[in-house]
C-alpha atoms as a PDB file:
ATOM      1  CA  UNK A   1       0.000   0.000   0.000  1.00  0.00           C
ATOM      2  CA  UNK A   2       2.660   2.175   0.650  1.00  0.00           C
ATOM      3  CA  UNK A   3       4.694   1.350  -2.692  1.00  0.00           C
ATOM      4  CA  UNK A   4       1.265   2.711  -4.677  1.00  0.00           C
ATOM      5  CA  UNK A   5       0.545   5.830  -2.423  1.00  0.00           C
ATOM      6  CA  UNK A   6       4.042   6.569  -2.992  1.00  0.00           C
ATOM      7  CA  UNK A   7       4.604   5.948  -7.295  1.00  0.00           C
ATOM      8  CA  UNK A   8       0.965   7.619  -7.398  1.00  0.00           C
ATOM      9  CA  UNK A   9       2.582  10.572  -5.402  1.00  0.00           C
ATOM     10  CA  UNK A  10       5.964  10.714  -7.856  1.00  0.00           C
ATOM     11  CA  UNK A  11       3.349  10.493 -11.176  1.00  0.00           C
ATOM     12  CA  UNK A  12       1.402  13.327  -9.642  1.00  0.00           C
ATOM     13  CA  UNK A  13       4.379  15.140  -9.378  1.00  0.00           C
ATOM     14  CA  UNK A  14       5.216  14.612 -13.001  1.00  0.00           C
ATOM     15  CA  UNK A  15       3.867  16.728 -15.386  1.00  0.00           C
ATOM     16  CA  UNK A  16       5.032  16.565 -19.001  1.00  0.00           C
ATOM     17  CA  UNK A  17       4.206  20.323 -21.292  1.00  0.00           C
ATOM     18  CA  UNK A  18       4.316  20.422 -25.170  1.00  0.00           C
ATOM     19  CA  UNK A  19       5.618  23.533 -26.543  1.00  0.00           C
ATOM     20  CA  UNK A  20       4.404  22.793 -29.929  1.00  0.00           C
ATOM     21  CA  UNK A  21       7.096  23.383 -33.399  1.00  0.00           C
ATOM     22  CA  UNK A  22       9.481  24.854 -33.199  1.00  0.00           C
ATOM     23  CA  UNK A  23       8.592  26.819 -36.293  1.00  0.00           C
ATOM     24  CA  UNK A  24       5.194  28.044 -37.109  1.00  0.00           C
ATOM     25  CA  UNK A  25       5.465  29.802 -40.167  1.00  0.00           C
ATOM     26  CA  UNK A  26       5.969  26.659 -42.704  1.00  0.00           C
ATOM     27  CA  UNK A  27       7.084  29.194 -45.333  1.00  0.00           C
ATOM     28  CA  UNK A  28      10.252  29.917 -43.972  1.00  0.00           C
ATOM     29  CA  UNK A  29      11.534  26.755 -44.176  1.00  0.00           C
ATOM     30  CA  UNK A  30      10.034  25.861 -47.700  1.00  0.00           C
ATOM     31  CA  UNK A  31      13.716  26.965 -49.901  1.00  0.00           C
ATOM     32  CA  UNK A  32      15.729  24.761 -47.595  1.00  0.00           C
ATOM     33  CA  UNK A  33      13.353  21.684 -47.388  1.00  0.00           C
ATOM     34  CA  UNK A  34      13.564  21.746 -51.258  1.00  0.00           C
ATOM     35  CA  UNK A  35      16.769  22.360 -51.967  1.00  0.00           C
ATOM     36  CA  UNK A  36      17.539  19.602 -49.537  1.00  0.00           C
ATOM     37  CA  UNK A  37      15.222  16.993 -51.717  1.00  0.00           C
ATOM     38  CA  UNK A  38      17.617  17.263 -54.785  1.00  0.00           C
ATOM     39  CA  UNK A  39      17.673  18.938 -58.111  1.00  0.00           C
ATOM     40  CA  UNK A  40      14.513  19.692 -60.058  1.00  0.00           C
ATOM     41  CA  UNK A  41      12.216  20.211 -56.768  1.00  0.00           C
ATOM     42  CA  UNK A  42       9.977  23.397 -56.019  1.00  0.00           C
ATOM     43  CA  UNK A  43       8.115  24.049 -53.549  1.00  0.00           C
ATOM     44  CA  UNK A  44       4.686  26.291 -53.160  1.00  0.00           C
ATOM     45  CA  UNK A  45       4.726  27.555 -49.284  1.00  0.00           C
ATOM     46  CA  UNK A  46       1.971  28.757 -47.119  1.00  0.00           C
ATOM     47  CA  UNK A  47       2.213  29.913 -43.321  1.00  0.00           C
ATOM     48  CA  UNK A  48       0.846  26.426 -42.267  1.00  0.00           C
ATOM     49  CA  UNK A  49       1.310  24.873 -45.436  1.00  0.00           C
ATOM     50  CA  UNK A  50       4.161  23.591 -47.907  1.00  0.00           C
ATOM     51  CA  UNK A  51       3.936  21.765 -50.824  1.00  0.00           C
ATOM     52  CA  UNK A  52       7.014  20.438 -52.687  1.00  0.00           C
ATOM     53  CA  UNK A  53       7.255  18.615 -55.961  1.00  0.00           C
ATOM     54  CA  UNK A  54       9.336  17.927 -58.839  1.00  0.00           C
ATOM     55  CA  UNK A  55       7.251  17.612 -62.278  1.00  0.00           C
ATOM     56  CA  UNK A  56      10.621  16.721 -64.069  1.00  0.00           C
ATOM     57  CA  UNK A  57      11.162  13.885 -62.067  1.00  0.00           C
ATOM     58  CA  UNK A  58       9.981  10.080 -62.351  1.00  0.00           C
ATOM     59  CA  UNK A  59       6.375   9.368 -61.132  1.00  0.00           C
ATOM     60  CA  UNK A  60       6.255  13.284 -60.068  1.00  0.00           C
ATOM     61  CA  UNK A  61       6.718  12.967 -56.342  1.00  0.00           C
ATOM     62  CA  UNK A  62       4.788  15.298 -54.266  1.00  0.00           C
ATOM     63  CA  UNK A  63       5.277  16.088 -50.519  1.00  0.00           C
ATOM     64  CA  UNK A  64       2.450  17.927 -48.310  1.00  0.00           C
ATOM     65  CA  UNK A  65       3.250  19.396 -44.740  1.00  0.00           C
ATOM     66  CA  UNK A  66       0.311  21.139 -42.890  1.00  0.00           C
ATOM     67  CA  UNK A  67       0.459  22.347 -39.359  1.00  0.00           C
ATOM     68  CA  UNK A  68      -2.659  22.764 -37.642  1.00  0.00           C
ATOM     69  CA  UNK A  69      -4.631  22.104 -34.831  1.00  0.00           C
END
């Protein structure tokens, strides 16, 4: 009895907080993100939105970030 008043005591104690992304504004990170993916990628950006693609490339690949609640 005393083993669960005390690990419900130390879990109580506990608390975890989110702080969310560290970036908010997706647009700002858009030019890196594509020019990390490689030749012949672009990217259409958005505050909580980025899109990147490459029409050149084989099968088109398309990537789609949204932050949101």
């Amino acid at each position: 009895m005393r083993f669960l008043v005390m690990s419900l005591a130390a879990l109580i104690a506990t608390e975890a907080h989110a702080e969310g992304f560290a970036v908010h504004d997706l647009s700002t990170v858009a030019g890196d993100a594509s020019a990390a993916l490689g030749a012949g990628f672009t990217h259409k950006a958005e505050p909580g939105r980025v899109t990147l693609f490459c029409v050149d490339c084989k099968g088109g690949p398309m990537i789609d970030i949204k932050i949101g609640r």
